[in-house]
N, C-alpha and C. Protein backbone atom coordinates (compact mmCIF):
# COMPACT_ATOMS: atom_id res chain seq x y z
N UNK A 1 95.07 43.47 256.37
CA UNK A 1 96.27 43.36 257.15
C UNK A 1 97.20 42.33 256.50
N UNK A 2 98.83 42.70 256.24
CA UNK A 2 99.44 41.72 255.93
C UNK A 2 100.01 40.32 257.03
N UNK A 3 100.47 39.40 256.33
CA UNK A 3 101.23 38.30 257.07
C UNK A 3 102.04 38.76 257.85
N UNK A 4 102.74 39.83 257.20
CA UNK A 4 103.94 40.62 258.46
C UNK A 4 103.88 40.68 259.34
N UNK A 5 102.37 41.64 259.27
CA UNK A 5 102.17 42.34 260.39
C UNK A 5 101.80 41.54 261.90
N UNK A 6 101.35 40.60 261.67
CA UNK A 6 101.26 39.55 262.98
C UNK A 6 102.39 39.10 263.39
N UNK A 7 103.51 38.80 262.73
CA UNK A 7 104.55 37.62 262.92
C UNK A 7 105.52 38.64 263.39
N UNK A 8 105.81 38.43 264.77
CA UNK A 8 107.18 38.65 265.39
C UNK A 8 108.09 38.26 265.23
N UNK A 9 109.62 39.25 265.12
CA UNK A 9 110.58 38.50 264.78
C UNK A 9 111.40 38.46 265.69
N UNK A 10 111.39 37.44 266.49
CA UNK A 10 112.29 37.55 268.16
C UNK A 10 113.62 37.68 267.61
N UNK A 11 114.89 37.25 266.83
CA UNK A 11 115.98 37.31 266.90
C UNK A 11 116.45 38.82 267.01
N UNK A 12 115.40 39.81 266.41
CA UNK A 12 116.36 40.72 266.11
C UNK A 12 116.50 42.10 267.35
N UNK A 13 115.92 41.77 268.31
CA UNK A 13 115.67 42.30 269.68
C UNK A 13 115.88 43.42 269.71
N UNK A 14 116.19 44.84 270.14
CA UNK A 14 116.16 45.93 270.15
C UNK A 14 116.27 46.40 268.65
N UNK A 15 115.30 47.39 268.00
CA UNK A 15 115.53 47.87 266.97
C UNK A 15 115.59 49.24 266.57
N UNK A 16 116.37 49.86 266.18
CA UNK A 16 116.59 51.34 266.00
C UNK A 16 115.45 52.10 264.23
N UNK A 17 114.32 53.08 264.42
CA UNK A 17 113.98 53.54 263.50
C UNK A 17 114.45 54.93 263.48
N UNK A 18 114.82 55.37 262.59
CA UNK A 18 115.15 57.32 262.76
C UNK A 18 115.00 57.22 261.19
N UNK A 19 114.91 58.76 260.99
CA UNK A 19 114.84 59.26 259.58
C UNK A 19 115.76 59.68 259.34
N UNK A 20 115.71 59.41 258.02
CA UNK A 20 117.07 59.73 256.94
C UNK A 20 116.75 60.82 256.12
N UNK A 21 117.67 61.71 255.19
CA UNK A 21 117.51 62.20 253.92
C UNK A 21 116.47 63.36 254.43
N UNK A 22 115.65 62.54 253.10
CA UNK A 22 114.61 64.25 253.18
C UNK A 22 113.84 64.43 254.36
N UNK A 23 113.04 63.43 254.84
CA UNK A 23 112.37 63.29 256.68
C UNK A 23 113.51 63.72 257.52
N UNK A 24 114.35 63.46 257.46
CA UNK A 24 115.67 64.27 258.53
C UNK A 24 115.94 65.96 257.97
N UNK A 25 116.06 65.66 256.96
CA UNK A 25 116.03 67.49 256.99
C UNK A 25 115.49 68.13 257.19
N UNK A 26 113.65 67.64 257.30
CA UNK A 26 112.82 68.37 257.57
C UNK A 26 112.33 68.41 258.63
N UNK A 27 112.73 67.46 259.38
CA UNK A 27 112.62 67.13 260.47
C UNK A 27 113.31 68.18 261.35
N UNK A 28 114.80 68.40 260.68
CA UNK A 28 115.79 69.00 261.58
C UNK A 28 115.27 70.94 260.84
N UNK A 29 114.67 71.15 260.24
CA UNK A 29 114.10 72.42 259.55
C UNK A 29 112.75 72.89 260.71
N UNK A 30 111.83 72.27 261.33
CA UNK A 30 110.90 72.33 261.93
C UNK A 30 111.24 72.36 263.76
N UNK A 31 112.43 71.73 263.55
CA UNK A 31 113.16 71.61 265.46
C UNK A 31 114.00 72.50 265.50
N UNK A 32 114.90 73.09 265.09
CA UNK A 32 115.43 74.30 265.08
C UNK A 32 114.87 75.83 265.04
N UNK A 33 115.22 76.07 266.54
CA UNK A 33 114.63 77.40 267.06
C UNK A 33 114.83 78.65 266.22
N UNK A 34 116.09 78.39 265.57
CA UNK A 34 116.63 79.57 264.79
C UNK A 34 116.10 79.53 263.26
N UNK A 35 115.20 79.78 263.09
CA UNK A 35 114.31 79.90 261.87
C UNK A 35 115.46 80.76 260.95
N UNK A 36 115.99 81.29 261.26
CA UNK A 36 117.03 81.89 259.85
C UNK A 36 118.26 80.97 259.59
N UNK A 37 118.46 80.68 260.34
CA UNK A 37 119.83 79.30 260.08
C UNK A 37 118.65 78.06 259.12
N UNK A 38 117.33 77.68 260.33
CA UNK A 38 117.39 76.49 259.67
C UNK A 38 116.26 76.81 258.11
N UNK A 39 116.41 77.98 257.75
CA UNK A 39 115.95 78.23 256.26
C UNK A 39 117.42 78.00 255.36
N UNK A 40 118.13 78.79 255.89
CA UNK A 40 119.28 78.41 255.17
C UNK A 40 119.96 77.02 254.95
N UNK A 41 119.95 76.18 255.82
CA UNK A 41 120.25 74.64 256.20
C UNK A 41 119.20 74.02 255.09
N UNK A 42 118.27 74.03 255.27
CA UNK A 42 117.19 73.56 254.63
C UNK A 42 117.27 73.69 253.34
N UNK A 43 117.84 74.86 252.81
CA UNK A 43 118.22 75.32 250.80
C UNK A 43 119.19 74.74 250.39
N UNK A 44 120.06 74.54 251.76
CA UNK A 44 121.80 73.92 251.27
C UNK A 44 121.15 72.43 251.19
N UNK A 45 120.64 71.54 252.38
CA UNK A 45 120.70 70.10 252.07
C UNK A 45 119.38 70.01 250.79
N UNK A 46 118.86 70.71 250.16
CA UNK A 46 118.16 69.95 249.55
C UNK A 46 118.37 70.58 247.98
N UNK A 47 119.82 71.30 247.63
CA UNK A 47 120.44 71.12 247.00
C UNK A 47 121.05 69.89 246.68
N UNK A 48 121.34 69.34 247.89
CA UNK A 48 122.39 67.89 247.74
C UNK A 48 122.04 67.01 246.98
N UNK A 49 120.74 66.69 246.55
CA UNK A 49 120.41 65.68 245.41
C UNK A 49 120.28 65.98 243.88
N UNK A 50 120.78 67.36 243.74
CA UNK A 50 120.57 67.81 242.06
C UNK A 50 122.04 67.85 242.24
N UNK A 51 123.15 67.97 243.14
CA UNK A 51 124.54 68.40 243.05
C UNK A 51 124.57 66.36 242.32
N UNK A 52 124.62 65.35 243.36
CA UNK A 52 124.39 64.25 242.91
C UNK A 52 124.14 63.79 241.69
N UNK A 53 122.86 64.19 241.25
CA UNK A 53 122.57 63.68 240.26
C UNK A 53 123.22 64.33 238.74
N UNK A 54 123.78 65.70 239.20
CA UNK A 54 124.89 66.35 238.02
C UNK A 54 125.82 65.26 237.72
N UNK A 55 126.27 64.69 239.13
CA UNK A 55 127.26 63.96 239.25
C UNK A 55 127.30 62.48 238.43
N UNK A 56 126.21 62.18 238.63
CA UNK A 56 125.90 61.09 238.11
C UNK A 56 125.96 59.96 239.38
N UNK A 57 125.64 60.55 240.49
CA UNK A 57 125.46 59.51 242.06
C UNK A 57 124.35 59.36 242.22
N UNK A 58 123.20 58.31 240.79
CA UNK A 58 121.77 58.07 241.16
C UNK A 58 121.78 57.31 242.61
N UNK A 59 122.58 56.49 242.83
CA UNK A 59 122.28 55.81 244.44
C UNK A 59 122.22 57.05 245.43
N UNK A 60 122.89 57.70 245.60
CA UNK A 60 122.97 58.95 246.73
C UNK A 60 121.54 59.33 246.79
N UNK A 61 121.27 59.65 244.91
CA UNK A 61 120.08 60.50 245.30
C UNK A 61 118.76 59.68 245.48
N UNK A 62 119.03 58.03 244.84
CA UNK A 62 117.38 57.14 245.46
C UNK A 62 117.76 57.13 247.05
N UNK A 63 119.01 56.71 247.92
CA UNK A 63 118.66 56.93 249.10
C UNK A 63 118.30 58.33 249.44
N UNK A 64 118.58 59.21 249.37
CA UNK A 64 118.23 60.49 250.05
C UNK A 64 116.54 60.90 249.85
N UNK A 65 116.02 59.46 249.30
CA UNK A 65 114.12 59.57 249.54
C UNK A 65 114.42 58.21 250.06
N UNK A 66 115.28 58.02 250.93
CA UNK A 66 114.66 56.38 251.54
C UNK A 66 113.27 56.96 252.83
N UNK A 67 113.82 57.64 253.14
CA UNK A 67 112.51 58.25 254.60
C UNK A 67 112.72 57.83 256.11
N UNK A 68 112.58 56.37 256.49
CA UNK A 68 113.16 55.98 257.53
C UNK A 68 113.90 54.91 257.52
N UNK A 69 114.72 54.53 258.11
CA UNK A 69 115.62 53.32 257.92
C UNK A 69 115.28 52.67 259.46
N UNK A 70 115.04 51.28 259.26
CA UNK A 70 115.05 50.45 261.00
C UNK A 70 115.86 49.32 260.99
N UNK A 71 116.73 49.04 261.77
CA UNK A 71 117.98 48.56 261.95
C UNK A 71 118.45 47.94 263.49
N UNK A 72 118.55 46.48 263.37
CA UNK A 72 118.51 46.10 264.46
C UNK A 72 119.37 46.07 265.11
N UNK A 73 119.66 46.68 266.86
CA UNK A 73 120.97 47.19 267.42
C UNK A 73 122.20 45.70 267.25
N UNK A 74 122.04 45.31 267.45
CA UNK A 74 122.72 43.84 266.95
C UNK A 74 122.22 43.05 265.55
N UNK A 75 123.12 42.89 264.78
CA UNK A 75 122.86 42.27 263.62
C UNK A 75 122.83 40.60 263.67
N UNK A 76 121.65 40.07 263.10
CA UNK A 76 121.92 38.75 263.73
C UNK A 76 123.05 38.55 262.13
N UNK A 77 123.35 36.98 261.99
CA UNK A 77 124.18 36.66 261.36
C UNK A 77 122.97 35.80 259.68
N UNK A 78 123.33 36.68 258.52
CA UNK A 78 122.74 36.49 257.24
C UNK A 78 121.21 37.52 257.53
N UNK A 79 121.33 38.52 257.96
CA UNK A 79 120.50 39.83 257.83
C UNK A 79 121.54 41.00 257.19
N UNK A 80 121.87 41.35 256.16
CA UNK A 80 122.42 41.96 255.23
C UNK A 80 121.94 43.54 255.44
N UNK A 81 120.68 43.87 254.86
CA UNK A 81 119.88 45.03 255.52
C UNK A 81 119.57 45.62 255.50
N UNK A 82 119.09 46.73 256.15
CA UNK A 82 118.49 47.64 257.14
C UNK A 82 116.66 47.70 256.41
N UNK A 83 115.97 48.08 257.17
CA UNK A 83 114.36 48.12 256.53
C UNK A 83 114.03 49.07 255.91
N UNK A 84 113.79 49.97 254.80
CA UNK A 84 113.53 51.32 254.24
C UNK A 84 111.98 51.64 254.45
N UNK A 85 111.29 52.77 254.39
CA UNK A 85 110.03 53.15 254.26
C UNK A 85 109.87 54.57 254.28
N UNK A 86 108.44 55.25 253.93
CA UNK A 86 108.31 56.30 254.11
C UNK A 86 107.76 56.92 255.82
N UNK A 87 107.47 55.30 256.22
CA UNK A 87 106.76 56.11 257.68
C UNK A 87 107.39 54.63 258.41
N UNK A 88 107.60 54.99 259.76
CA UNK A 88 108.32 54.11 260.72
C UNK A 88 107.94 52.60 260.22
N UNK A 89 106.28 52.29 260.62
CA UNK A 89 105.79 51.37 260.67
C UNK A 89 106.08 50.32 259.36
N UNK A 90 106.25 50.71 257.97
CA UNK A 90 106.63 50.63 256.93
C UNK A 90 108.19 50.11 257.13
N UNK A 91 108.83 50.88 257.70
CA UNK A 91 110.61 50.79 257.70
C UNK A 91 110.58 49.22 258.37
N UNK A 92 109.69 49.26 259.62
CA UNK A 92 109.96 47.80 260.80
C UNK A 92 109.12 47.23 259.97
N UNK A 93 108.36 47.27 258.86
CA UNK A 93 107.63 45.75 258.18
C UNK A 93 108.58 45.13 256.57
N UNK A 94 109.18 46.40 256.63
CA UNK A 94 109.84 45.83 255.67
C UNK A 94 111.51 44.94 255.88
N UNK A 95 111.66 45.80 257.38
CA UNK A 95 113.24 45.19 258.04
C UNK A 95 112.92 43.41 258.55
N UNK A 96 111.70 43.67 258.95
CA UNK A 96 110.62 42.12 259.36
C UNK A 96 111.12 41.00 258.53
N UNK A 97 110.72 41.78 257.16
CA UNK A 97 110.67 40.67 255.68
C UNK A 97 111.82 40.56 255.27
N UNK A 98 113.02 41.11 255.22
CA UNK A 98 113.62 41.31 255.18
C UNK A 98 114.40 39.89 256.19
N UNK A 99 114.18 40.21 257.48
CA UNK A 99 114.94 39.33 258.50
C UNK A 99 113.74 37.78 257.84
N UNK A 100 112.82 37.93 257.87
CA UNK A 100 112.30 36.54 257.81
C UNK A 100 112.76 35.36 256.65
N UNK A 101 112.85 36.50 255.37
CA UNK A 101 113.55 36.20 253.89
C UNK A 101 115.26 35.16 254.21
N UNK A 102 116.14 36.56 254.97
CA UNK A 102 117.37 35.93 255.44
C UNK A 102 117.70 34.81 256.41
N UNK A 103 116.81 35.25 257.17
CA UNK A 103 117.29 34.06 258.53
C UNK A 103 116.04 32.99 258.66
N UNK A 104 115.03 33.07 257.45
CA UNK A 104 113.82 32.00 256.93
C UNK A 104 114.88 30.95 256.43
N UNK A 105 115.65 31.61 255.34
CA UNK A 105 116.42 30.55 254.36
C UNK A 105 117.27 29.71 254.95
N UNK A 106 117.85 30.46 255.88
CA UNK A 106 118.98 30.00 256.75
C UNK A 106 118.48 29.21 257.86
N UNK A 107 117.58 29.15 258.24
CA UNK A 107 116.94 27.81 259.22
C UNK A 107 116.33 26.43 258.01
N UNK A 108 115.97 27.21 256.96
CA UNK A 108 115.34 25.94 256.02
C UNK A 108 116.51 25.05 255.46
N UNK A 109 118.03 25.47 255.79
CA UNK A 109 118.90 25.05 255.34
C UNK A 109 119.55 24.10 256.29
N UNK A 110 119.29 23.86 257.63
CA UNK A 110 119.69 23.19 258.75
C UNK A 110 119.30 21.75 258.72
């Protein structure tokens, strides 16, 4: 078990996880009743990262494998952001380190 994982981070109080990119498309491919739309939906968005990378938009296409993003409904002040991962729990341990890193430094500075 990591250090993370014990240490609560009270400032950042309500926190939002949802999926992004490819977990959202597939997500939204598997919840859609209309199996012929969401085959088609499903060919178009996952075109979107070779159209990108023609382009030369490597950022577009490393986020579009971020997976989940967790993001706290209020931003405290020197949390910059959001937590990335492939699975929820991952997204809130890395948004954790993330807040502890920013608003660690920023109390050691008082």
């Amino acid at each position: 078990m990591n250090d993370l994982d014990t240490i609560p981070v009270a400032n950042l109080g309500k926190i939002d996880i949802y999926a992004v990119g490819l977990l959202h498309d597939l997500a939204q491919f598997i919840h859609t009743p209309d199996r012929r739309h969401a085959r088609s939906m499903l060919w178009y968005r996952l075109h979107y990262p070779f159209k990108q990378a023609r382009a030369g938009k490597w950022r577009a296409v490393r986020q579009w494998f971020n997976g989940y993003l967790a993001e706290p409904s209020e931003w405290p002040e020197g949390l910059t952001r959001c937590g990335t991962g492939w699975t929820r729990g991952r997204a809130y341990r890395d948004l954790q380190r993330r807040a502890l890193a920013a608003l660690g430094s920023e109390a050691d500075r008082d």
